[in-house]
C-alpha atoms as a PDB file:
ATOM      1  CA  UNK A   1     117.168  13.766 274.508  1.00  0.00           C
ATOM      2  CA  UNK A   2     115.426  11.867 271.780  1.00  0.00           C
ATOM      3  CA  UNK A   3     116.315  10.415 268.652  1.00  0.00           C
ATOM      4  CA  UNK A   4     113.180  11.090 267.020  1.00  0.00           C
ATOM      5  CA  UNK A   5     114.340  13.607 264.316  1.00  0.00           C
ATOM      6  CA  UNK A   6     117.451  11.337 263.111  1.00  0.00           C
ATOM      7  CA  UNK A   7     114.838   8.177 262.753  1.00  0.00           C
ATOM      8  CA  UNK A   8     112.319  10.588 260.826  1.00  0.00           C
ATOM      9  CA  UNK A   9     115.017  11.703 258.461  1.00  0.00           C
ATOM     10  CA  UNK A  10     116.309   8.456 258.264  1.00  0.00           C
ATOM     11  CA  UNK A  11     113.638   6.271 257.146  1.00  0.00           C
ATOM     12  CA  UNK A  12     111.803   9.648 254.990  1.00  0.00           C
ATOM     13  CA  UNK A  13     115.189   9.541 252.589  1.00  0.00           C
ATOM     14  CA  UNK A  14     115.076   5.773 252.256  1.00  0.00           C
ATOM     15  CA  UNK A  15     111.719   5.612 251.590  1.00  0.00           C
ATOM     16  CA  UNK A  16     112.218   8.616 248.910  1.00  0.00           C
ATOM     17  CA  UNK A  17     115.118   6.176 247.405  1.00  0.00           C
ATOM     18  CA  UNK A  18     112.722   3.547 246.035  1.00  0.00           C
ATOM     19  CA  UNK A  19     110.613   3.257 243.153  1.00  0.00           C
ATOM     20  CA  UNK A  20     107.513   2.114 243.408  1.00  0.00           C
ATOM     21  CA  UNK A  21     108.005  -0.521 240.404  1.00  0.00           C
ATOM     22  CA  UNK A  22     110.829  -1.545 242.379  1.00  0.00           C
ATOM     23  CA  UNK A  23     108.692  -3.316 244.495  1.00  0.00           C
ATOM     24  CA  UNK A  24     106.071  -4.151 242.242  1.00  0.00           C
ATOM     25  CA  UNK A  25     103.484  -1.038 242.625  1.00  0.00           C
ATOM     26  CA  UNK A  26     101.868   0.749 240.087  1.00  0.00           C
ATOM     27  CA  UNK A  27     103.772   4.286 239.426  1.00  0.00           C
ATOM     28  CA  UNK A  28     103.850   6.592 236.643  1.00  0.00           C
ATOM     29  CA  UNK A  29     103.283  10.266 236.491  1.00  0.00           C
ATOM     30  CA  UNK A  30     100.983  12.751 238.857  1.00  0.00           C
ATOM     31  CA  UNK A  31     103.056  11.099 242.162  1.00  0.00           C
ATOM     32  CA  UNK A  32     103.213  14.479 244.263  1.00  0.00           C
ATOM     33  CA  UNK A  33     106.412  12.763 246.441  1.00  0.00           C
ATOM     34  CA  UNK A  34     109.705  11.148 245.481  1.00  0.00           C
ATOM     35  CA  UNK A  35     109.563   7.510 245.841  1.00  0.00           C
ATOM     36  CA  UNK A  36     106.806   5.851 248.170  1.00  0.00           C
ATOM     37  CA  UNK A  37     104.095   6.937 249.495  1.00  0.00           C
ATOM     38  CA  UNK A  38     103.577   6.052 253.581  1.00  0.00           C
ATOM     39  CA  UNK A  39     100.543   3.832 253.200  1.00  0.00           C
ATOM     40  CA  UNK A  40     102.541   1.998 250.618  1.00  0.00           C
ATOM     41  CA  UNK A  41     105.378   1.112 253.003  1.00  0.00           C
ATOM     42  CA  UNK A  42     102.333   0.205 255.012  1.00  0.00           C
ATOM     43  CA  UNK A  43     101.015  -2.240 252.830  1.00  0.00           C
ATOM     44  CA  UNK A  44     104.429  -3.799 252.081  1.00  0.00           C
ATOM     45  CA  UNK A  45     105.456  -4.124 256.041  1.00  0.00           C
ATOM     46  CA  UNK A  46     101.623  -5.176 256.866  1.00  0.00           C
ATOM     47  CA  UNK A  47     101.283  -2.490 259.482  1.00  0.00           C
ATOM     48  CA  UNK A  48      98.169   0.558 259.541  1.00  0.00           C
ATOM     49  CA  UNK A  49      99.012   3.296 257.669  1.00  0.00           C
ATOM     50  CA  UNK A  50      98.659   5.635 261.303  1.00  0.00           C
ATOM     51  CA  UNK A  51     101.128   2.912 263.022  1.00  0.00           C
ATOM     52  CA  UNK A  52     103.802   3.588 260.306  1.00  0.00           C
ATOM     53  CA  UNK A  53     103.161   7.345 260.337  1.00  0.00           C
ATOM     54  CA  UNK A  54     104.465   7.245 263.927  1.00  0.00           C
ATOM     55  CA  UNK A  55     107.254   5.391 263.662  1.00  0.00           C
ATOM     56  CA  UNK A  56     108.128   7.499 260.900  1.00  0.00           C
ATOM     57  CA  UNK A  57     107.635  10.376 263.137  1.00  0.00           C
ATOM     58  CA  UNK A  58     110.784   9.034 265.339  1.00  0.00           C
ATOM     59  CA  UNK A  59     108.524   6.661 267.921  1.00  0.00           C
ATOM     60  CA  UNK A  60     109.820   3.591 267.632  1.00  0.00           C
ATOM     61  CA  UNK A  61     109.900   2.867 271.395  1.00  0.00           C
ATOM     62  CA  UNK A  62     107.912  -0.527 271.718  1.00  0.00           C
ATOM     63  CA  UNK A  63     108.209  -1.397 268.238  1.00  0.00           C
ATOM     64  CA  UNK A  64     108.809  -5.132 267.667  1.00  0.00           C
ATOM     65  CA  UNK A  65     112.001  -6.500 265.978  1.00  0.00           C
ATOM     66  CA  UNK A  66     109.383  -7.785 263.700  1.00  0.00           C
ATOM     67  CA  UNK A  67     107.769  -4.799 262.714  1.00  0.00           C
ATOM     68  CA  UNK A  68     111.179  -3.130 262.211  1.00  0.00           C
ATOM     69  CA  UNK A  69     112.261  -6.033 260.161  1.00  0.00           C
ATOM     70  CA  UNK A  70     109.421  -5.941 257.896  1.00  0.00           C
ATOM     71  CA  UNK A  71     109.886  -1.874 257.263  1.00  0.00           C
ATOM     72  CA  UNK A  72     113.557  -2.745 256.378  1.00  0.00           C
ATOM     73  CA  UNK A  73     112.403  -5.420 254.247  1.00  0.00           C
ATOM     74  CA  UNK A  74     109.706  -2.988 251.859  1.00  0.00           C
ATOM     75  CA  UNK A  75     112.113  -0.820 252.330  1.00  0.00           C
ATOM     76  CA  UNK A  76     115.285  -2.788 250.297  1.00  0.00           C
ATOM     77  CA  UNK A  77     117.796  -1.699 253.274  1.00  0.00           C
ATOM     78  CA  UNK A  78     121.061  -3.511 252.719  1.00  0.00           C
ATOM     79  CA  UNK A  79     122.771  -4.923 256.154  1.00  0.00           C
ATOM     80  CA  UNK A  80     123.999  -1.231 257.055  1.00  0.00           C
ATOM     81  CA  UNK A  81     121.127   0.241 256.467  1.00  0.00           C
ATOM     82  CA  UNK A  82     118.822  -2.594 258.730  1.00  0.00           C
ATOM     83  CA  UNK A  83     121.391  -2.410 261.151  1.00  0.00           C
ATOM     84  CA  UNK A  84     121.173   0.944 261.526  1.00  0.00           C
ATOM     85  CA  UNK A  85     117.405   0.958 262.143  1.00  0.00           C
ATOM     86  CA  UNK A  86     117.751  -1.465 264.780  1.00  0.00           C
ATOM     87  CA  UNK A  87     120.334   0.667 266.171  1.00  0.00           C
ATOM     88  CA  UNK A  88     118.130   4.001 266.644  1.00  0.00           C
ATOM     89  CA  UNK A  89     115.428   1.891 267.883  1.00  0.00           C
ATOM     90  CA  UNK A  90     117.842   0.222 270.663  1.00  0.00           C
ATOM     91  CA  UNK A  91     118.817   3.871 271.821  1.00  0.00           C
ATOM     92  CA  UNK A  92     114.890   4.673 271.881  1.00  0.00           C
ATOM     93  CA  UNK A  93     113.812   1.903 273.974  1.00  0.00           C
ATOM     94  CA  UNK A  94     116.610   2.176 276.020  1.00  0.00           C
ATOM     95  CA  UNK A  95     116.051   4.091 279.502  1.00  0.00           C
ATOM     96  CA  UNK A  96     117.566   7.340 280.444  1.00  0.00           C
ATOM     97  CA  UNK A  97     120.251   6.832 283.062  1.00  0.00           C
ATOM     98  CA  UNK A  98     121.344   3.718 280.806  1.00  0.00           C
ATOM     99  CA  UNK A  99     121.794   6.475 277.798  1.00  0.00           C
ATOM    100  CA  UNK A 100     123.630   8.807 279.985  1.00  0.00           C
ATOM    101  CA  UNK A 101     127.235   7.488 278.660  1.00  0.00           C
ATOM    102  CA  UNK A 102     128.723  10.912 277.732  1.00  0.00           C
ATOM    103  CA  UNK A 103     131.214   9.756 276.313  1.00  0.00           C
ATOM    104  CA  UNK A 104     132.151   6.606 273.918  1.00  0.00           C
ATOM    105  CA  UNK A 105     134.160   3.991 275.588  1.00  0.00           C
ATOM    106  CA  UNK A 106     136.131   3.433 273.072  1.00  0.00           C
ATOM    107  CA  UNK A 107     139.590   5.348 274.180  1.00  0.00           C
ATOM    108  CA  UNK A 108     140.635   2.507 276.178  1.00  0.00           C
ATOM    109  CA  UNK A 109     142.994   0.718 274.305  1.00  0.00           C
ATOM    110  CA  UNK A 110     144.585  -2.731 276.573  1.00  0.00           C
ATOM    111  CA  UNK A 111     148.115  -3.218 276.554  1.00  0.00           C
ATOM    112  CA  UNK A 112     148.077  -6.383 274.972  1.00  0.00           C
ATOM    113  CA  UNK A 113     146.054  -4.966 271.862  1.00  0.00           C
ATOM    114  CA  UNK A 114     148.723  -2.827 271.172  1.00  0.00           C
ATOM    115  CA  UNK A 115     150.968  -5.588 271.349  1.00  0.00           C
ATOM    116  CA  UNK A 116     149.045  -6.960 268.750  1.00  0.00           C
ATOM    117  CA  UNK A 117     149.204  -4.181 266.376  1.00  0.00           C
ATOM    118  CA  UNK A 118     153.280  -3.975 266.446  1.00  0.00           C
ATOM    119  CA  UNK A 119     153.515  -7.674 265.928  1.00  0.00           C
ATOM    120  CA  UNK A 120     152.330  -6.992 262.514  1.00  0.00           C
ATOM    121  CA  UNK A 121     155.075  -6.217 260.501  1.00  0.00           C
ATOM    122  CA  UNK A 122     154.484  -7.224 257.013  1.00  0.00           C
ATOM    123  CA  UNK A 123     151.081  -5.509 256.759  1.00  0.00           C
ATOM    124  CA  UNK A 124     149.536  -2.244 257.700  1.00  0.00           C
ATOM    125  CA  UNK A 125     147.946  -2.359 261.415  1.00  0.00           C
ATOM    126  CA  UNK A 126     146.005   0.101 263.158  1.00  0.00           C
ATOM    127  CA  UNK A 127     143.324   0.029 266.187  1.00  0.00           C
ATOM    128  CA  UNK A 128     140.401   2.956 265.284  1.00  0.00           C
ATOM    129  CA  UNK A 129     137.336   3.972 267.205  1.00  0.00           C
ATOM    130  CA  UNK A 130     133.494   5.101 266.357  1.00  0.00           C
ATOM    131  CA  UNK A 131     134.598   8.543 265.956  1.00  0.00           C
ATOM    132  CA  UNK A 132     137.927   7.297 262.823  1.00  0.00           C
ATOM    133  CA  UNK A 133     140.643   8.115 265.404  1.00  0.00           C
ATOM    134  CA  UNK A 134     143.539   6.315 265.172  1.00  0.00           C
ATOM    135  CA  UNK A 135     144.220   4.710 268.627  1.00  0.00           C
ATOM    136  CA  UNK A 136     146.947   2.320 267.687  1.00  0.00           C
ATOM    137  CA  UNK A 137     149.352   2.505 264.710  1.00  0.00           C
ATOM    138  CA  UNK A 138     151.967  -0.029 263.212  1.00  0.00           C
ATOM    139  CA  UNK A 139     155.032   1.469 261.010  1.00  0.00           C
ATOM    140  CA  UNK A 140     153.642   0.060 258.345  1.00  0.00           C
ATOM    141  CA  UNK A 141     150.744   2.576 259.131  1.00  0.00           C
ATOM    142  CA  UNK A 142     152.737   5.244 259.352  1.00  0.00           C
ATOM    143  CA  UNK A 143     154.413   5.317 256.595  1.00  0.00           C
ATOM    144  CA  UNK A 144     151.570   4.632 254.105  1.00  0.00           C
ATOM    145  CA  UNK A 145     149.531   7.312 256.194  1.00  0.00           C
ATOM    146  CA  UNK A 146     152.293   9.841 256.146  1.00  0.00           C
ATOM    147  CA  UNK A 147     150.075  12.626 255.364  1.00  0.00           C
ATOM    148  CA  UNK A 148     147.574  11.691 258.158  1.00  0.00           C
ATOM    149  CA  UNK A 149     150.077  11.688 260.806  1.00  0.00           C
ATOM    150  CA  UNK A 150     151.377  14.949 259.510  1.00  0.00           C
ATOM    151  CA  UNK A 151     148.146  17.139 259.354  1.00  0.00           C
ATOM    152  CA  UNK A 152     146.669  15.593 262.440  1.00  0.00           C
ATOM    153  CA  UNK A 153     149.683  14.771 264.605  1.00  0.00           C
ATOM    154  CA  UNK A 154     147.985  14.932 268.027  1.00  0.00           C
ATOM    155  CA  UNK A 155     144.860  13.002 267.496  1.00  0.00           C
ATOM    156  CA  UNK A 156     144.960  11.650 263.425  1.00  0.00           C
ATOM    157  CA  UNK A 157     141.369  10.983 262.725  1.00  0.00           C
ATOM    158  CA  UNK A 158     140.111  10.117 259.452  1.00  0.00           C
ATOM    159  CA  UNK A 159     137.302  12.373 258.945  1.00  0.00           C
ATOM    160  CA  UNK A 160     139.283  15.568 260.036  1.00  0.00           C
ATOM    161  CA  UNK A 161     141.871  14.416 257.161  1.00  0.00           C
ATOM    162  CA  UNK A 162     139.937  13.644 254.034  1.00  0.00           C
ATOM    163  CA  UNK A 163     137.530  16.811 254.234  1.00  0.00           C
ATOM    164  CA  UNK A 164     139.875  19.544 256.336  1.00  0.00           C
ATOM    165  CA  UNK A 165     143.146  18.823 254.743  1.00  0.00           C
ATOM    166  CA  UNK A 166     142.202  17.981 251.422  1.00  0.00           C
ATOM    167  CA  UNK A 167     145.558  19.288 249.821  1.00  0.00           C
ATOM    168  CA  UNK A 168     146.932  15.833 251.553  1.00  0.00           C
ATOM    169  CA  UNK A 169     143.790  13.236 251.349  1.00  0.00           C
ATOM    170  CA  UNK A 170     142.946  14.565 247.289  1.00  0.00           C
ATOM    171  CA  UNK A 171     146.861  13.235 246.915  1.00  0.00           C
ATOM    172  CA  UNK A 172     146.536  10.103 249.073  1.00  0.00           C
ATOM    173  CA  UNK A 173     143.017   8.795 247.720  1.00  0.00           C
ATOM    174  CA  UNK A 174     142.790   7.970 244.370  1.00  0.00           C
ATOM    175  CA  UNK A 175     139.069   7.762 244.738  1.00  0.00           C
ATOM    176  CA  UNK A 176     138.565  10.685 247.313  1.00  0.00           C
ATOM    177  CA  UNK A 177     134.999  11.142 246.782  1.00  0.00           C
ATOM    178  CA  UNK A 178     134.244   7.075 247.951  1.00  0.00           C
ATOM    179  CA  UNK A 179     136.625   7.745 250.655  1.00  0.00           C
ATOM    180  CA  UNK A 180     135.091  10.548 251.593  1.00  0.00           C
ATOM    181  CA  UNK A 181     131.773   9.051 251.193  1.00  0.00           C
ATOM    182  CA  UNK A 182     132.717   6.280 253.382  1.00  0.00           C
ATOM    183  CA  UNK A 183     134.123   8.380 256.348  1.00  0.00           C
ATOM    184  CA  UNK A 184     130.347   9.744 256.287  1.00  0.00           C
ATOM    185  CA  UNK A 185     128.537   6.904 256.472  1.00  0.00           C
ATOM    186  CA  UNK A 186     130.890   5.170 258.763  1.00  0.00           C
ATOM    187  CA  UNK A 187     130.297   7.898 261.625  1.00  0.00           C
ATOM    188  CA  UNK A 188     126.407   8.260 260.690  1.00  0.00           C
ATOM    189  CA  UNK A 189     126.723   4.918 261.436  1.00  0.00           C
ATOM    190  CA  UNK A 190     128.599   5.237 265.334  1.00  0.00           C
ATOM    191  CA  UNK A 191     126.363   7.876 265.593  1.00  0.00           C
ATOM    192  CA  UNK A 192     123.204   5.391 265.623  1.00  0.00           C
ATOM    193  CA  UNK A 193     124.963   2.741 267.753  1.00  0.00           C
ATOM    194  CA  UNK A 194     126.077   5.568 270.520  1.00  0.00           C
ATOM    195  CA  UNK A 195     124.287   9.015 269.526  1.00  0.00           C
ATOM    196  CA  UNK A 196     125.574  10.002 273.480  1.00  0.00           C
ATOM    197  CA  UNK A 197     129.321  10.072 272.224  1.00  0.00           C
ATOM    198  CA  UNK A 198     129.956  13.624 272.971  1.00  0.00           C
ATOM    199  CA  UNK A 199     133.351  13.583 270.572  1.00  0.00           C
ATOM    200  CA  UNK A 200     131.274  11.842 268.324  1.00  0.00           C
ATOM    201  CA  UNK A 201     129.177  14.832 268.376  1.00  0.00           C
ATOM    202  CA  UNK A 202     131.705  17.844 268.665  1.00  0.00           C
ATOM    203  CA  UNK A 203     133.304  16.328 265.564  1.00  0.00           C
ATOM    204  CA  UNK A 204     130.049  15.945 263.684  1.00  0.00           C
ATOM    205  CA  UNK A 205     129.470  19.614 264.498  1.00  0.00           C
ATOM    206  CA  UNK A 206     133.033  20.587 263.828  1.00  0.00           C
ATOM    207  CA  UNK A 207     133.200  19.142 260.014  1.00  0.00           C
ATOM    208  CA  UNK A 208     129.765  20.111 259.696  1.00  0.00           C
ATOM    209  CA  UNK A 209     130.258  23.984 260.534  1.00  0.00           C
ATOM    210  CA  UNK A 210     134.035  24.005 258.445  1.00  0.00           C
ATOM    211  CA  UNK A 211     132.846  21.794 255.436  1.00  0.00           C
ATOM    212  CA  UNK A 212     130.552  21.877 252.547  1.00  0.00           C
ATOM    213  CA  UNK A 213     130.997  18.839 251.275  1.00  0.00           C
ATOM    214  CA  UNK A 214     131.094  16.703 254.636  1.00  0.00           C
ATOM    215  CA  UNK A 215     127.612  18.419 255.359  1.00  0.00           C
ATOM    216  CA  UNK A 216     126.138  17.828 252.113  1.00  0.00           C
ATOM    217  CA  UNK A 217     126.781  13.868 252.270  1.00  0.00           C
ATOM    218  CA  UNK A 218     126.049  13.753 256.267  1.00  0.00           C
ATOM    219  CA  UNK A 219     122.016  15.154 254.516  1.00  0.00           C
ATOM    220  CA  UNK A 220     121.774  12.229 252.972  1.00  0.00           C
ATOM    221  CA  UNK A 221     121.467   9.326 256.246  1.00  0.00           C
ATOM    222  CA  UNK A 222     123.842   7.335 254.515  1.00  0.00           C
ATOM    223  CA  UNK A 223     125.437   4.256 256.547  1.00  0.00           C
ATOM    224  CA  UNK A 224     127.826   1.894 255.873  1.00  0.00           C
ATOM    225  CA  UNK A 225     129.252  -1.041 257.987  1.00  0.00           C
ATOM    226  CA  UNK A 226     133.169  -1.566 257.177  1.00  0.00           C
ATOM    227  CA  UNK A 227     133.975  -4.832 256.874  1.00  0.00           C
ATOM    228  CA  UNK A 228     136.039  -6.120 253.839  1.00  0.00           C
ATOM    229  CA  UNK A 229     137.247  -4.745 250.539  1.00  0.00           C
ATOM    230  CA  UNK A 230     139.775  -3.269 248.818  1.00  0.00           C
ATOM    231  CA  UNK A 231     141.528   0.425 248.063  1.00  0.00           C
ATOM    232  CA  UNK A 232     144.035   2.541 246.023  1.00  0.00           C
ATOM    233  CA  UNK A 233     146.460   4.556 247.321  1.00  0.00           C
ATOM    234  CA  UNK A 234     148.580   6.973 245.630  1.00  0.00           C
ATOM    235  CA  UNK A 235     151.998   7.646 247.915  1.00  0.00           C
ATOM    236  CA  UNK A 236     154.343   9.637 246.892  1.00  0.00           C
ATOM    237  CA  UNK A 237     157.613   6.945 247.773  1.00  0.00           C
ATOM    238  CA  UNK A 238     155.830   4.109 245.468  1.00  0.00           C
ATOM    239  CA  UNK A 239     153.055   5.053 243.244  1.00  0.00           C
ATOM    240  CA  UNK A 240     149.442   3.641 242.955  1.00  0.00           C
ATOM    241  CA  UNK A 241     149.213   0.318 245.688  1.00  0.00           C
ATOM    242  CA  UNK A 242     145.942  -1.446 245.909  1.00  0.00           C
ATOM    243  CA  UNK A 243     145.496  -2.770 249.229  1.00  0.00           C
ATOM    244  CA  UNK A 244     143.099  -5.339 250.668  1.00  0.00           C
ATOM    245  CA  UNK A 245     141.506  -4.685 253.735  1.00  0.00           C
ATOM    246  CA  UNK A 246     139.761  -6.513 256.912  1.00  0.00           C
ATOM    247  CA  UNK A 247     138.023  -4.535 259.650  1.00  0.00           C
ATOM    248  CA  UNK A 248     138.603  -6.985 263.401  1.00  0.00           C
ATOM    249  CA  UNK A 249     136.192  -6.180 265.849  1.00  0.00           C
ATOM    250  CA  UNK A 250     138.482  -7.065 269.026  1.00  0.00           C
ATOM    251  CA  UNK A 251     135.360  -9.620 271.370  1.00  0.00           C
ATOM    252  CA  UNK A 252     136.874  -7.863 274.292  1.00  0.00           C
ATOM    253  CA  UNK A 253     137.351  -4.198 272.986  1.00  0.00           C
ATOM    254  CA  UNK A 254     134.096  -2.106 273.225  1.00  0.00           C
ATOM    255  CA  UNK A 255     134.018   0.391 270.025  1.00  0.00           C
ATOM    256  CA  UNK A 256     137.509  -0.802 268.593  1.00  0.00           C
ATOM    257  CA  UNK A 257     138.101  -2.117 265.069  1.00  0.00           C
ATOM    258  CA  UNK A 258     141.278  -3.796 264.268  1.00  0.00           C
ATOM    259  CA  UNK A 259     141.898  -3.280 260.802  1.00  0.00           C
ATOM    260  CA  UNK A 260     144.665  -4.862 258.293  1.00  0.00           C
ATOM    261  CA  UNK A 261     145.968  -3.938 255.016  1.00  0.00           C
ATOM    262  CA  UNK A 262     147.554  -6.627 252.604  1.00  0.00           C
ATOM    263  CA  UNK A 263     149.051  -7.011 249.216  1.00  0.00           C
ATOM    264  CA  UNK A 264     149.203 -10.085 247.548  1.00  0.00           C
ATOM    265  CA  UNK A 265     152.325 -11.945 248.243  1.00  0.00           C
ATOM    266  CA  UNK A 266     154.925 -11.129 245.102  1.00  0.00           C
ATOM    267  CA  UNK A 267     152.726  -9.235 243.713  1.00  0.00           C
ATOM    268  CA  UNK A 268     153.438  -5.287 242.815  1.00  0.00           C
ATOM    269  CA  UNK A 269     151.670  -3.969 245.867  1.00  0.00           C
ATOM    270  CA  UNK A 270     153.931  -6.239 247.767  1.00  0.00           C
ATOM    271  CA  UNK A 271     156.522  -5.138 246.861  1.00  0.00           C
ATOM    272  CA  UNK A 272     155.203  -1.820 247.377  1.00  0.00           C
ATOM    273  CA  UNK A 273     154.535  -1.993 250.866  1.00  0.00           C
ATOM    274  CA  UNK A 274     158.134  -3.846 251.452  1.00  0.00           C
ATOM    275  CA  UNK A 275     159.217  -0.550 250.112  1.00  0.00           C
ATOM    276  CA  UNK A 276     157.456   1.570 252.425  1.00  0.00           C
ATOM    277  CA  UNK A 277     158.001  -0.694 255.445  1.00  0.00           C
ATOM    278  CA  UNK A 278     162.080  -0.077 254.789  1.00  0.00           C
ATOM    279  CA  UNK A 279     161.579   3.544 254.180  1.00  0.00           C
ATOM    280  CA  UNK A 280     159.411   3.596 257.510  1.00  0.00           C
ATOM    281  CA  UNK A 281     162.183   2.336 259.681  1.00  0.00           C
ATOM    282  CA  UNK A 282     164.425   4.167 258.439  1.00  0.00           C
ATOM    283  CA  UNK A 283     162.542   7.925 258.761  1.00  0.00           C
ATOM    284  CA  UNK A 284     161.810   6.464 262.231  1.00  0.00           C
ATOM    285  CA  UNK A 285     165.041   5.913 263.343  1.00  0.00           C
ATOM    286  CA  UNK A 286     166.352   9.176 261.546  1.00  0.00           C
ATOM    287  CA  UNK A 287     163.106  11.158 263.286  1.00  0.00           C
ATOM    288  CA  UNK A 288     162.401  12.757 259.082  1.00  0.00           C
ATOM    289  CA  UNK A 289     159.555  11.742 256.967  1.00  0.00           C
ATOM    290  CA  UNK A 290     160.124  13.179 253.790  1.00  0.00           C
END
């Protein structure tokens, strides 16, 4: 198994992305192909025009970290995007039995991670893997997530719940497109780092085969590294809250991101979430979420 055809695609759509007076190049009209041409990237990365054909082609075992730097560089990747490339050419030069994971070892969750996650009481907490399944939830989580842990009550992964119950995610995310735009990228992104993730995989497959939309965006090789930012909810208990957010990487925790929601203290969205962290206890102690 080879990862030839997801580096071809990958680096053909970025280099169809940029302009060529984006990186100071003559362009203009009577360009038969969107974007640049190969011997252009080429030029710009200081490599033969046959060298970069090949890599384009998928081979990127034995390319340098310098060679693949200087492609990402004419290329105008953003972190996510270089990251990425490094990624499929780790998994290329990588040998076969070393590939052979099968699986992503990401399911293991340690006792005292979960520990972790209920300490947090004040903020929403929850431990997810490569493939957006939710390994570890605080209240807090649940309750904002209601609908999540509703439509997907054995295994809630994020994916599965913004494009295959979209009655519940279109009501949850006021932005659903960007959310759904980020689930995308986020797994093309797992995909690169562990491409022999066989759940990865089945759920690719699985929201490829049941979804327009998720296979329209998964065409276009986006990535995306999660770290920091903010979003909008819309719940139904409090209204609009606009959350900050930080995505952990445990040091110890192969594949698992630790990720934290906040509100400003005595702000609105405080009180918000103070809201939903009552009416949390309480539908877990009656068993109801409403």
């Amino acid at each position: 198994m080879t990862n030839n055809p997801e580096v071809r695609d990958f680096l053909t759509s970025r280099r169809a992305r940029v302009r060529p007076e984006q990186v100071d190049l003559p362009g203009g009209p009577g360009r038969r192909v969107p974007g640049l041409r190969r011997s252009e990237v080429a030029m710009l990365a200081g490599v033969s025009v046959e060298y970069y054909a090949r890599i384009e082609r998928g081979a990127l075992g034995g390319v340098t970290d310098v060679v693949l730097d200087a492609i990402a560089t004419a290329l105008r990747f953003d972190e996510s995007e270089r990251s990425h490339l490094f990624d499929l050419a780790r998994t290329a030069n990588s040998s076969p039995v070393r590939q052979r994971r099968g699986t992503s070892q990401a399911d293991a969750l340690r006792p005292s991670m979960r520990f972790v996650v209920d300490a947090i009481t004040d903020a929403v907490a929850f431990v997810q893997n490569g493939r957006l399944d939710v390994v570890a939830a605080n209240p807090l989580c649940h309750a904002l997530y209601a609908d999540l842990f509703d439509a997907e009550p054995d295994q809630p992964n994020f994916a599965r719940f913004a494009f295959l119950h979209q009655d519940r995610s279109r009501r949850l995310y006021t932005d659903w497109d960007g959310a759904a735009d980020v689930s995308v990228a986020m797994l093309r992104t797992a995909s690169g780092q562990d491409p022999h993730d066989k759940g990865l995989q089945e759920l690719i497959g699985e929201l490829s085969t049941r979804s327009d939309e998720f296979r329209a965006r998964w065409a276009k090789h986006d990535v995306r590294l999660h770290g920091s930012g903010r979003k909008t909810f819309r719940h139904a208990l409090v209204g609009d809250v606009e959350l900050s957010y930080e995505n952990l990487v445990p040091i110890a925790g192969a594949g698992l991101n630790l990720l934290v929601y906040t509100a400003e203290p005595g702000s609105r969205n405080a009180e918000a979430l103070q809201l939903l962290a009552n009416w949390g206890r309480t539908a877990s102690v009656s068993g109801v979420r409403s």
